[in-house]
N, C-alpha and C. Protein backbone atom coordinates (compact mmCIF):
# COMPACT_ATOMS: atom_id res chain seq x y z
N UNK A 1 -13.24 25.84 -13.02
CA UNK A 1 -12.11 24.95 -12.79
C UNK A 1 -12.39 24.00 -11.62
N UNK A 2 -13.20 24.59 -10.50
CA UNK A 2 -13.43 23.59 -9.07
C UNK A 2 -14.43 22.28 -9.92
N UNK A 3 -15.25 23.13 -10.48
CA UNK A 3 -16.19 21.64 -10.90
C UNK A 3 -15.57 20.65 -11.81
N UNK A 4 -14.25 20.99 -12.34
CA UNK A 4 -13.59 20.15 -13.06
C UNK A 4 -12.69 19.50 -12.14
N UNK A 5 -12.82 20.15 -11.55
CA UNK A 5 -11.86 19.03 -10.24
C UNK A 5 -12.49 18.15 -9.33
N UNK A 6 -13.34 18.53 -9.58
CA UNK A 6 -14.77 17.89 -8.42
C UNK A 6 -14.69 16.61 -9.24
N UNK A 7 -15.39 16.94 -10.55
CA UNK A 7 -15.79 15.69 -11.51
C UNK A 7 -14.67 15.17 -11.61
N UNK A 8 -13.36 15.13 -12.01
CA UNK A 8 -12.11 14.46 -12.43
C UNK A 8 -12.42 13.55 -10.97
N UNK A 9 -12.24 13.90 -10.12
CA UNK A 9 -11.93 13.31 -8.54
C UNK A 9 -13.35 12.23 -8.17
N UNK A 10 -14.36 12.32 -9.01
CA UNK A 10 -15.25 11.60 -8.80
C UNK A 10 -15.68 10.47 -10.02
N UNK A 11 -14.64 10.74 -10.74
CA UNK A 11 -14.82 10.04 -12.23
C UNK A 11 -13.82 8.72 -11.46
N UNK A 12 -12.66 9.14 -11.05
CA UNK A 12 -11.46 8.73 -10.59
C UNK A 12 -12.17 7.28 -9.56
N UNK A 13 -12.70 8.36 -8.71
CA UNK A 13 -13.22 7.27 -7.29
C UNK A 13 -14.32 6.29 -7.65
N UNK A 14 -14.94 6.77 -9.00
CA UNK A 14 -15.84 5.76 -9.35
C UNK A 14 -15.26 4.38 -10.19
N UNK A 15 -14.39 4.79 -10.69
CA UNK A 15 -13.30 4.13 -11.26
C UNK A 15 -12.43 2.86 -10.65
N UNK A 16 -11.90 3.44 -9.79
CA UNK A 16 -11.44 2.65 -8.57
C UNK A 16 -12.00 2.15 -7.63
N UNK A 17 -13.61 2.41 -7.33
CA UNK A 17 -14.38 1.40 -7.12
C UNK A 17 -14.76 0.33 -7.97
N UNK A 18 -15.00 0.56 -8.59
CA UNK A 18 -15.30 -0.53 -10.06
C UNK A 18 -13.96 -1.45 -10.26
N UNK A 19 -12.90 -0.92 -10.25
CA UNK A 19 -12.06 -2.11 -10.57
C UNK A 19 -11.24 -2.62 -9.34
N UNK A 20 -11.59 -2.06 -8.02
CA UNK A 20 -11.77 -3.38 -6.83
C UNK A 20 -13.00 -4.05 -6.93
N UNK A 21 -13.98 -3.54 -7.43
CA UNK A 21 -14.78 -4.78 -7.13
C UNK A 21 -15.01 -5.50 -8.40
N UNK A 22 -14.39 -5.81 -9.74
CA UNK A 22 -13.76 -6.55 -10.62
C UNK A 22 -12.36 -7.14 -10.41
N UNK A 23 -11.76 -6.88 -9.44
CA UNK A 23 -10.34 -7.38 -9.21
C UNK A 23 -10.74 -8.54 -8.41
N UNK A 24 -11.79 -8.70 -7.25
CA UNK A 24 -12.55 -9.05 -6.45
C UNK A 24 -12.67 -10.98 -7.29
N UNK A 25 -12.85 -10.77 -8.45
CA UNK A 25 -13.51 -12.34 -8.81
C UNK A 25 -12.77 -12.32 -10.24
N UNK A 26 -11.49 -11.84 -10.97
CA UNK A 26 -11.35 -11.73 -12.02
C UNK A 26 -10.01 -10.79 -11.91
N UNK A 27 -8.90 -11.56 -12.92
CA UNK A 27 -7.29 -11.28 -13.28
C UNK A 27 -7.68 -9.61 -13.95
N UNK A 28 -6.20 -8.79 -13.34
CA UNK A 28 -6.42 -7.48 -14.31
C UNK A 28 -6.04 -7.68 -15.70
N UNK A 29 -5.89 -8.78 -16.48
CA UNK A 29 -5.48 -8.99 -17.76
C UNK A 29 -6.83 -9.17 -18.35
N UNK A 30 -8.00 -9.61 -17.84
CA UNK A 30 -8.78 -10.16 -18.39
C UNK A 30 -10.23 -9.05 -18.08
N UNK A 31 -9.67 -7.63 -17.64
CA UNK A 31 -10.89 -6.61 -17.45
C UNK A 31 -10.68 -5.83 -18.38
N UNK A 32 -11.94 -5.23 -18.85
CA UNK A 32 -11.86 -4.53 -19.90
C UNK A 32 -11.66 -3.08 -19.84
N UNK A 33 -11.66 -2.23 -20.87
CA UNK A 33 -11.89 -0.79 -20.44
C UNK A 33 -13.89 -0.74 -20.51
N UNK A 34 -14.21 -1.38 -21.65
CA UNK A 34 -15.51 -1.34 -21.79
C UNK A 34 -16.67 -2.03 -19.96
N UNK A 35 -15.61 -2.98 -19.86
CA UNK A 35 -16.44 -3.16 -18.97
C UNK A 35 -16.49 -2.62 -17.47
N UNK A 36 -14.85 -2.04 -17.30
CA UNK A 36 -14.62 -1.01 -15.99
C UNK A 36 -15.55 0.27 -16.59
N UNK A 37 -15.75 0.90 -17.92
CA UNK A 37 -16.19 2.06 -17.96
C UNK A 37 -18.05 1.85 -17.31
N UNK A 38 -18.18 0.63 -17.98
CA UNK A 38 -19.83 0.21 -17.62
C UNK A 38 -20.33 0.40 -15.98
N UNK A 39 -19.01 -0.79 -15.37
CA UNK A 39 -19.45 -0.74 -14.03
C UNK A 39 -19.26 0.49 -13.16
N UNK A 40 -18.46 1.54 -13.54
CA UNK A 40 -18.36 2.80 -13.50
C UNK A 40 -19.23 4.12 -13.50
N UNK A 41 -20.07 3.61 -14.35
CA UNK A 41 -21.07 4.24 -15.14
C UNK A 41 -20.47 5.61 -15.98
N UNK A 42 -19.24 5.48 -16.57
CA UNK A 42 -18.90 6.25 -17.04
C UNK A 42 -18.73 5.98 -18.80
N UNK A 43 -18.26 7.39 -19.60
CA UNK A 43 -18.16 6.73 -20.96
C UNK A 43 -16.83 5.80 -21.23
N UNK A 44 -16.31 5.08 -21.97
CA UNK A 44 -15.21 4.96 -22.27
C UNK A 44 -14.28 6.13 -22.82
N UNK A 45 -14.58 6.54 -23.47
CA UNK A 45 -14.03 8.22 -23.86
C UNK A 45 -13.03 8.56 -22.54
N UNK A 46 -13.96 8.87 -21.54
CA UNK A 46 -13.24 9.45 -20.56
C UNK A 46 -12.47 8.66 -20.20
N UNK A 47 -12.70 7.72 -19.85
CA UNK A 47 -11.54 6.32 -19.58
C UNK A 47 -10.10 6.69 -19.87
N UNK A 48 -10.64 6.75 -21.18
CA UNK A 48 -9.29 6.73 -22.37
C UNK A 48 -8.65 8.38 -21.88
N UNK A 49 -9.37 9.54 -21.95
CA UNK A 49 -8.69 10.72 -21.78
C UNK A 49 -7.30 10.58 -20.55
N UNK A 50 -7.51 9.80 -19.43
CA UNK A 50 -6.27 9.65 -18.27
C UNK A 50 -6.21 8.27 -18.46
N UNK A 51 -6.22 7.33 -19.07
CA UNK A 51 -5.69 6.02 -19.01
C UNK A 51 -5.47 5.50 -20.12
N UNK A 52 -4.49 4.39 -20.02
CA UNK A 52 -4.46 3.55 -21.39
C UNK A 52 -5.41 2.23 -21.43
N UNK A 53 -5.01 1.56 -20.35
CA UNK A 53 -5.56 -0.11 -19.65
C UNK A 53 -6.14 0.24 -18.52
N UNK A 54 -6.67 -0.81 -18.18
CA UNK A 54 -7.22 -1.19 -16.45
C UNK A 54 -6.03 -1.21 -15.83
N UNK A 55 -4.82 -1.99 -16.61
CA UNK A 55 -3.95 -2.09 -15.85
C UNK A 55 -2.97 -1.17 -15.46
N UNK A 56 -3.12 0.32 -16.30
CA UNK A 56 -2.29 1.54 -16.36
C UNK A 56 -3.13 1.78 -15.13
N UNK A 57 -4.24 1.90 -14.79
CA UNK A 57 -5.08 2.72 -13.91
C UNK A 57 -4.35 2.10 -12.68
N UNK A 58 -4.40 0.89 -12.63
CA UNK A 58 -4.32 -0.18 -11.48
C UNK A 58 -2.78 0.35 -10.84
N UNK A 59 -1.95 0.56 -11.98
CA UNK A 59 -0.26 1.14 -11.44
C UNK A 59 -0.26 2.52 -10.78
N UNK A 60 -1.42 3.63 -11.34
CA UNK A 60 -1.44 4.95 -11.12
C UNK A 60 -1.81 4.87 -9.47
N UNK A 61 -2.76 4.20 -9.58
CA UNK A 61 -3.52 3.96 -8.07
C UNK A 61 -2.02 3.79 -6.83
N UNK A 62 -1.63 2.05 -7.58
CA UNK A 62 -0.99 1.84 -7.01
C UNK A 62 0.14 2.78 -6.16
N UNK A 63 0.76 3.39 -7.56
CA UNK A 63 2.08 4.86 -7.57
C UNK A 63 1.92 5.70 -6.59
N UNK A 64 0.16 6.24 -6.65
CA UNK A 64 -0.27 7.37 -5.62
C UNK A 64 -0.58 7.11 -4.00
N UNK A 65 -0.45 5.53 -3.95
CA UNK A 65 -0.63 5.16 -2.85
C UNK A 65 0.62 4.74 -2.05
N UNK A 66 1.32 4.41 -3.05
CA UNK A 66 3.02 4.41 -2.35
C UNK A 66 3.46 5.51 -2.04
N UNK A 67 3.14 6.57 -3.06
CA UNK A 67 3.64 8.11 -2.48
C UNK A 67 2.55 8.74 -1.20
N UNK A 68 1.84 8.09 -0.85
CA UNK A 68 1.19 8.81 0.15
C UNK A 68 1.93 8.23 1.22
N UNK A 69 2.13 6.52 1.59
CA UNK A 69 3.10 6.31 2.64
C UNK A 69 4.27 6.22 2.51
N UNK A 70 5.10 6.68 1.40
CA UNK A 70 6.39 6.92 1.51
C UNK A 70 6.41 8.34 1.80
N UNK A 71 5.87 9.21 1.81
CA UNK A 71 6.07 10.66 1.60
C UNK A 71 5.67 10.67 3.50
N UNK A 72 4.69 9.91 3.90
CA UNK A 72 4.68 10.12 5.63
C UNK A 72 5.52 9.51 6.19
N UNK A 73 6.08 8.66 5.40
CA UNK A 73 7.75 7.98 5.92
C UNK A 73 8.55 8.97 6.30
N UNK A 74 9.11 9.74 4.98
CA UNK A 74 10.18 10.18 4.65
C UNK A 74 10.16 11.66 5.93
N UNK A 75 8.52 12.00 6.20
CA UNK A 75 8.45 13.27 7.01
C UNK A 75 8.56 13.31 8.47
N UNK A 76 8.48 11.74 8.79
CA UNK A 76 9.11 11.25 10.23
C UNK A 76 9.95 11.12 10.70
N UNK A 77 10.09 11.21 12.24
CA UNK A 77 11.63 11.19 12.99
C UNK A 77 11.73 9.50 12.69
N UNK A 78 12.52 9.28 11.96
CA UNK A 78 12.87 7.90 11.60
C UNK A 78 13.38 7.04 13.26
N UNK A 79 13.69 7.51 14.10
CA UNK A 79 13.71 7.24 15.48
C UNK A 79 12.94 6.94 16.12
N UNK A 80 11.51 7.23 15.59
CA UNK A 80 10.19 7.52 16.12
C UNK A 80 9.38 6.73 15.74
N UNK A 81 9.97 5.38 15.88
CA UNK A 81 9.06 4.12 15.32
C UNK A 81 7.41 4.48 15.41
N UNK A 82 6.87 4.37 16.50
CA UNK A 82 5.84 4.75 17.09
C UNK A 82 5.56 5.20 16.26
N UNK A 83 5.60 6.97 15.97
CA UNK A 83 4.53 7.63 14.79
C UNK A 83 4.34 6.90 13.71
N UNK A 84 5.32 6.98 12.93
CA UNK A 84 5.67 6.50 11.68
C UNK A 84 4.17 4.87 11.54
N UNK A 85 4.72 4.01 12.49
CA UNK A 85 3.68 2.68 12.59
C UNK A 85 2.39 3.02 12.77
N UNK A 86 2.14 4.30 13.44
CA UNK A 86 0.33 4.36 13.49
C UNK A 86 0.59 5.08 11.81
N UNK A 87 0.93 6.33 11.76
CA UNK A 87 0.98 7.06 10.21
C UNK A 87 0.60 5.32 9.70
N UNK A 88 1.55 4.96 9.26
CA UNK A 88 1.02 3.52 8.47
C UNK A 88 0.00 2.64 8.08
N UNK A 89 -0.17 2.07 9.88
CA UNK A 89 -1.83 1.51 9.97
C UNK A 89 -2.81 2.73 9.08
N UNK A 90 -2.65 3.88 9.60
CA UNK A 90 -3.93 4.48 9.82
C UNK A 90 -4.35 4.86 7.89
N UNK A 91 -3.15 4.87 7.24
CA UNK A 91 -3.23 5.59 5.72
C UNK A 91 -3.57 3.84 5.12
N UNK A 92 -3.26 2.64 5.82
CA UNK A 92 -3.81 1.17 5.30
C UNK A 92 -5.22 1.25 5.66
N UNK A 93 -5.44 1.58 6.66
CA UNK A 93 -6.52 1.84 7.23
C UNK A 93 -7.38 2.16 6.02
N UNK A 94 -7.43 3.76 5.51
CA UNK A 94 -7.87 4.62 5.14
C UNK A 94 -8.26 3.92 3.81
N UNK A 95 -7.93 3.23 3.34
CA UNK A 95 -7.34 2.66 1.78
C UNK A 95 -6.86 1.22 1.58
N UNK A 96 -8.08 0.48 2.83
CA UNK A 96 -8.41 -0.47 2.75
C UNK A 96 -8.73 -1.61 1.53
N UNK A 97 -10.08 -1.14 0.83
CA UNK A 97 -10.57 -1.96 -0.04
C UNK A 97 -9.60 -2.30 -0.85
N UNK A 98 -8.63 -1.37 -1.57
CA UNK A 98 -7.73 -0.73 -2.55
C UNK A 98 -6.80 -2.27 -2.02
N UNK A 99 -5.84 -1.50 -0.78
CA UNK A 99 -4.93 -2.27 -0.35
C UNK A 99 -4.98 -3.94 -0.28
N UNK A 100 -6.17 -4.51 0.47
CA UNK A 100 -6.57 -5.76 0.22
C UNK A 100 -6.96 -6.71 -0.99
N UNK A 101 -7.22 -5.97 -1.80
CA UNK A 101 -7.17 -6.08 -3.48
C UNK A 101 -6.20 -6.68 -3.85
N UNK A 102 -4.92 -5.58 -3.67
CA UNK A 102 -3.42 -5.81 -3.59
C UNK A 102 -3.22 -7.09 -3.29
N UNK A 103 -3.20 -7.67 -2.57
CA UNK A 103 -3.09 -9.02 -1.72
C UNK A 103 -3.31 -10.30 -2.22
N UNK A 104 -4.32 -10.27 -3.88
CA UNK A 104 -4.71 -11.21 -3.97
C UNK A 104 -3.75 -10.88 -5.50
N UNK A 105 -3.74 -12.21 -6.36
CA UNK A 105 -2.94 -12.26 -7.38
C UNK A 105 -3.70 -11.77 -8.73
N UNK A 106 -5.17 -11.68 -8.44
CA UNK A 106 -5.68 -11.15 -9.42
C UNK A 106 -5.00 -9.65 -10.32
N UNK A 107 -3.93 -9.01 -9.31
CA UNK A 107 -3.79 -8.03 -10.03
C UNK A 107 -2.11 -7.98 -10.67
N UNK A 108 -1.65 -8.70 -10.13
CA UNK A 108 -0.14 -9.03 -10.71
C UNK A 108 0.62 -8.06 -9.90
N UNK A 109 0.06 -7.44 -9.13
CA UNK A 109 0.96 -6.08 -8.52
C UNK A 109 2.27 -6.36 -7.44
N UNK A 110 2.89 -5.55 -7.79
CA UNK A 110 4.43 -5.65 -6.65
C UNK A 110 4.25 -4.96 -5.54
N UNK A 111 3.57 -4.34 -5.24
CA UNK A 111 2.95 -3.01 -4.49
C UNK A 111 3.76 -3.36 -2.93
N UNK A 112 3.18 -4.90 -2.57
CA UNK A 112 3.86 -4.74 -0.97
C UNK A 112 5.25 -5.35 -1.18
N UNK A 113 5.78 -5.69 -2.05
CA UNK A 113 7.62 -5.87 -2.71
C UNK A 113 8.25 -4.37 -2.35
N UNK A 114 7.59 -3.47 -3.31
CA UNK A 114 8.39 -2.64 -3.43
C UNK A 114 7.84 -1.71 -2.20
N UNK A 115 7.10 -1.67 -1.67
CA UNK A 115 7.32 -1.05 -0.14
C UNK A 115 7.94 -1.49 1.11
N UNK A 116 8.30 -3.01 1.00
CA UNK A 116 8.77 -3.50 1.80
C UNK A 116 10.44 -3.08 1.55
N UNK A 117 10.74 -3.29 0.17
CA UNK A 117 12.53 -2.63 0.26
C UNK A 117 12.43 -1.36 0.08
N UNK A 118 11.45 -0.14 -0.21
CA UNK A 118 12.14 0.81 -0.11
C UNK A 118 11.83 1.18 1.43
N UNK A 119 11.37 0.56 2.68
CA UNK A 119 11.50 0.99 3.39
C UNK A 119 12.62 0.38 4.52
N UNK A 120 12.91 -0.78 4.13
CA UNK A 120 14.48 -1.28 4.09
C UNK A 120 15.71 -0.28 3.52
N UNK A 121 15.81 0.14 2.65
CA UNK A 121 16.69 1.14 1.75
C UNK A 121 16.66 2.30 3.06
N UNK A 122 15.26 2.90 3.19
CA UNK A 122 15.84 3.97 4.27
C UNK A 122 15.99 3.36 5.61
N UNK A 123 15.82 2.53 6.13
CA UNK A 123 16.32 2.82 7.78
C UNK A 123 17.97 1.68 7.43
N UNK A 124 18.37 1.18 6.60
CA UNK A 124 19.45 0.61 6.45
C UNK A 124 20.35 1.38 7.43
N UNK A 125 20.40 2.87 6.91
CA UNK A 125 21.90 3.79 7.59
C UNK A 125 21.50 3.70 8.97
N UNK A 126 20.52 3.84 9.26
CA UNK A 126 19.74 3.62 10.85
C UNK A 126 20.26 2.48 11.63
N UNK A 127 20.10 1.43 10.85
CA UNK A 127 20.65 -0.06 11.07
C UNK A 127 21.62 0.05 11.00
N UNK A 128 22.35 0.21 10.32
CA UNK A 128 23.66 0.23 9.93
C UNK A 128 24.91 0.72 11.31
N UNK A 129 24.51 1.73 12.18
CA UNK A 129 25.13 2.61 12.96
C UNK A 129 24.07 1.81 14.29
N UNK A 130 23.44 1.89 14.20
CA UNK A 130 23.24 1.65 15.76
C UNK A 130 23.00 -0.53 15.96
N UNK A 131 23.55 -1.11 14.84
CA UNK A 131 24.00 -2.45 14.99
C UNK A 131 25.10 -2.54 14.36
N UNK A 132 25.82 -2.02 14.34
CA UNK A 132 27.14 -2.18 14.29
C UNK A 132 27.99 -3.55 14.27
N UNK A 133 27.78 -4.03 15.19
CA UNK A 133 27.97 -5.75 15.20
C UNK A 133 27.70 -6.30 14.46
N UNK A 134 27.23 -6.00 13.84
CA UNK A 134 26.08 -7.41 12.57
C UNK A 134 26.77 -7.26 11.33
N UNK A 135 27.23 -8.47 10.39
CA UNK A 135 27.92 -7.87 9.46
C UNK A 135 27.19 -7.54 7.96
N UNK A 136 27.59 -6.87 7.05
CA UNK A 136 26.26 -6.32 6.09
C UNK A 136 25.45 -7.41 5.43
N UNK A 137 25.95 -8.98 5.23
CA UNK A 137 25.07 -9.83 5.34
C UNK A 137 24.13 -10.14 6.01
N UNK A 138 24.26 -10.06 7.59
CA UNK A 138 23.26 -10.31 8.69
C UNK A 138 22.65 -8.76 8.93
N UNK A 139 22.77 -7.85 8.42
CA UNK A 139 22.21 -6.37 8.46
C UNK A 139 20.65 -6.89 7.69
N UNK A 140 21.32 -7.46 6.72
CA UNK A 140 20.36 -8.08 5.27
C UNK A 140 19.05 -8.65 6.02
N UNK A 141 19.74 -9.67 7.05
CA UNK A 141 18.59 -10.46 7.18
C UNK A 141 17.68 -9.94 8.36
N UNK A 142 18.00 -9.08 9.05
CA UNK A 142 17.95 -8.34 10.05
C UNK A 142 16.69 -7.44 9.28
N UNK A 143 16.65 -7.04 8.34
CA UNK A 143 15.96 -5.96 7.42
C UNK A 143 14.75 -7.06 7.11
N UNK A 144 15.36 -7.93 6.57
CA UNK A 144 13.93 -8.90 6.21
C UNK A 144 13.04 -9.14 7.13
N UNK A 145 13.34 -9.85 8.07
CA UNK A 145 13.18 -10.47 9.09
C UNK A 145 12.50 -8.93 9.83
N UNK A 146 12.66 -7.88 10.55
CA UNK A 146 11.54 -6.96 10.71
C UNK A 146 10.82 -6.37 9.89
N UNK A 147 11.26 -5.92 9.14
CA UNK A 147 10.25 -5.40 7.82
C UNK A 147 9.42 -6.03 7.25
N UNK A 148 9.61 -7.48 7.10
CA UNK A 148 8.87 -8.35 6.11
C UNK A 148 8.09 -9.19 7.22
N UNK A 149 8.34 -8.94 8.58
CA UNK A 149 7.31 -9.25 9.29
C UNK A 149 6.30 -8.61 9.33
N UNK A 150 6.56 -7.16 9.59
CA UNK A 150 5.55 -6.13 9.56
C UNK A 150 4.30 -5.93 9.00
N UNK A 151 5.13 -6.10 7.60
CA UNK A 151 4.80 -6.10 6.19
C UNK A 151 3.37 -7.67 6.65
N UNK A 152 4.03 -8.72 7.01
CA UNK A 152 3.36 -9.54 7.01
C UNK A 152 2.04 -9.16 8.08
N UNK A 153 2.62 -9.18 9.03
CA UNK A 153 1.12 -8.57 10.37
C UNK A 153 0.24 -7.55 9.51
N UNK A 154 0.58 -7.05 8.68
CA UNK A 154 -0.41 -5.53 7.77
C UNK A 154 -1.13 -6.67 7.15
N UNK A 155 -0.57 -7.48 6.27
CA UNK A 155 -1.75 -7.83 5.43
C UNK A 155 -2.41 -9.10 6.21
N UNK A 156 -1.97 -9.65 7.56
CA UNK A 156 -3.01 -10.37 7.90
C UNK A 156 -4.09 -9.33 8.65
N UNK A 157 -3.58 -8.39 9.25
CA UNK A 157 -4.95 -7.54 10.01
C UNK A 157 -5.80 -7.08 8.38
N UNK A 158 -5.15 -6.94 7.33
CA UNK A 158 -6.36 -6.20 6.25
C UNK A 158 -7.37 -7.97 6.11
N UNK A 159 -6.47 -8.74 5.65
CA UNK A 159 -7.51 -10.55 5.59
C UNK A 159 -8.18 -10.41 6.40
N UNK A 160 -8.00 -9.91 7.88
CA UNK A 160 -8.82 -10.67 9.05
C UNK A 160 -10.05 -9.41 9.38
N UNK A 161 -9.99 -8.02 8.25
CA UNK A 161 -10.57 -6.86 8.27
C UNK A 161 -10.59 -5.93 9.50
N UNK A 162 -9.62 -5.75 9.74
CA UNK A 162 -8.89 -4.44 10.54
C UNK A 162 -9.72 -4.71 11.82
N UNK A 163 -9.79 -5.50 12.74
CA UNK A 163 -10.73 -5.75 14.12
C UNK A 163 -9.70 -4.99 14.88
N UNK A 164 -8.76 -5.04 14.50
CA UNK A 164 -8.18 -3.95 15.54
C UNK A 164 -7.95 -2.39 15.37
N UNK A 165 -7.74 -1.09 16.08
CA UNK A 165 -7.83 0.12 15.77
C UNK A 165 -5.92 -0.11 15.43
N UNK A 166 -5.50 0.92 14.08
CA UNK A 166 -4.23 1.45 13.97
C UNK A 166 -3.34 1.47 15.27
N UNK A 167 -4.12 2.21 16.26
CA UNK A 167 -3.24 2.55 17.41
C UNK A 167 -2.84 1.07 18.06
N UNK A 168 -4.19 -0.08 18.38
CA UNK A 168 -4.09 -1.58 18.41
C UNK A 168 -2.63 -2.53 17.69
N UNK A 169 -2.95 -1.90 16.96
CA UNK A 169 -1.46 -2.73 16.06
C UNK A 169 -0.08 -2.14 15.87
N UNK A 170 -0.15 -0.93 16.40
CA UNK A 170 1.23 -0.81 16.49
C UNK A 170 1.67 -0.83 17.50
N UNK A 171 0.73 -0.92 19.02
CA UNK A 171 0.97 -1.57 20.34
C UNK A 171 1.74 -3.08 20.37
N UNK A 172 0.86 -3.64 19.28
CA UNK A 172 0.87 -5.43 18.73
C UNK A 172 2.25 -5.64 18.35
N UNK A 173 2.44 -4.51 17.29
CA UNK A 173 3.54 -5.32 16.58
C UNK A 173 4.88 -4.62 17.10
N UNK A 174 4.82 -3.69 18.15
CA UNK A 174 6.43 -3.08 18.97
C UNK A 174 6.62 -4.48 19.93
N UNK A 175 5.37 -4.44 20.53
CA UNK A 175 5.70 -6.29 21.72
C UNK A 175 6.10 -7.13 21.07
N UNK A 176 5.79 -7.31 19.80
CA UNK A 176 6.62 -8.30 18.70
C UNK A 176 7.73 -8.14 18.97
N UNK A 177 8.38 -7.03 18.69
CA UNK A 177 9.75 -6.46 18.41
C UNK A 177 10.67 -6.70 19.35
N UNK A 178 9.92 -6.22 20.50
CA UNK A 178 10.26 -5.92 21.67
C UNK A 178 10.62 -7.12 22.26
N UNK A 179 10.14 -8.12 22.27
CA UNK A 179 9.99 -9.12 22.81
C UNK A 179 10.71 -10.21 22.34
N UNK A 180 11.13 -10.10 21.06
CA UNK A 180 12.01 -11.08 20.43
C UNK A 180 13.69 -9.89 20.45
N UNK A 181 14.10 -9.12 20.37
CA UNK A 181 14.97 -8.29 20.60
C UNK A 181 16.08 -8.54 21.90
């Protein structure tokens, strides 16, 4: 059973190397299974056993990578900006190639959409109680406006290839905060 897990997990990573570096110069509509299985060096067979498309693979990836930083979201003192922002960097960090991929339109993906509101969705009640003043329209923009900055500073440090350490950027982007606040 271990060597079937070994191989699944290395079929996988070969996989997902191959179709960042086809996402790299070429739309996910226009990659094949034949030709991700090639650059892979795998059969198509197997392809097919866990996938339908490049582009099913491309969502799975995607899915498992939202649940890795939503799930270190959800396990933080939501108070605790600090952790939570290195946790972040450091799992972008980790899952680089992948993430920067993301970024470009070759893949059609929503990936930093839908992380940007569901992590709006949870600190809302957060917001909600300790700005009190603001009315749920300006809560709104309040949510954009830090989150979708954030959101923004992440994918220019992945463009500009991470010159700074995790711990670097979440120093960076609290003086942001901090400083316009």
């Amino acid at each position: 059973m271990k060597e079937q897990d070994r191989r699944s997990k290395r079929t996988k990573r070969m996989l997902k190397n191959a179709l960042i570096e086809l996402l790299k110069t070429k739309n996910i509509n226009q990659i094949s299974v034949r030709e991700l299985s090639e650059l892979a060096d795998i059969n198509r067979a197997t392809f097919y056993l866990h996938y339908k498309t490049p582009h099913d693979f491309l969502l799975q990836l995607e899915d498992e990578l939202f649940n890795i930083i939503f799930t270190s979201y959800k396990n933080h003192d939501i108070n605790n900006q600090y952790d939570f922002l290195l946790l972040l960097y450091k799992c972008i960090g980790d899952n680089y190639e992948l993430l920067k991929v993301l970024l470009n339109s070759n893949t059609g993906s929503t990936f930093w959409d839908k992380l940007s509101d569901s992590i709006k969705a949870q600190y809302s009640s957060l917001w909600s109680s300790h700005l009190s003043s603001l009315t749920n329209n300006e809560l709104q923009y309040y949510a954009n406006f830090i989150i979708d900055g954030y959101v923004s500073v992440i994918k220019s440090w992945l463009l500009k290839g991470r010159l700074e350490s995790p711990a670097e950027m979440v120093e960076l982007s609290m003086r942001f905060q901090y400083k316009i606040i």
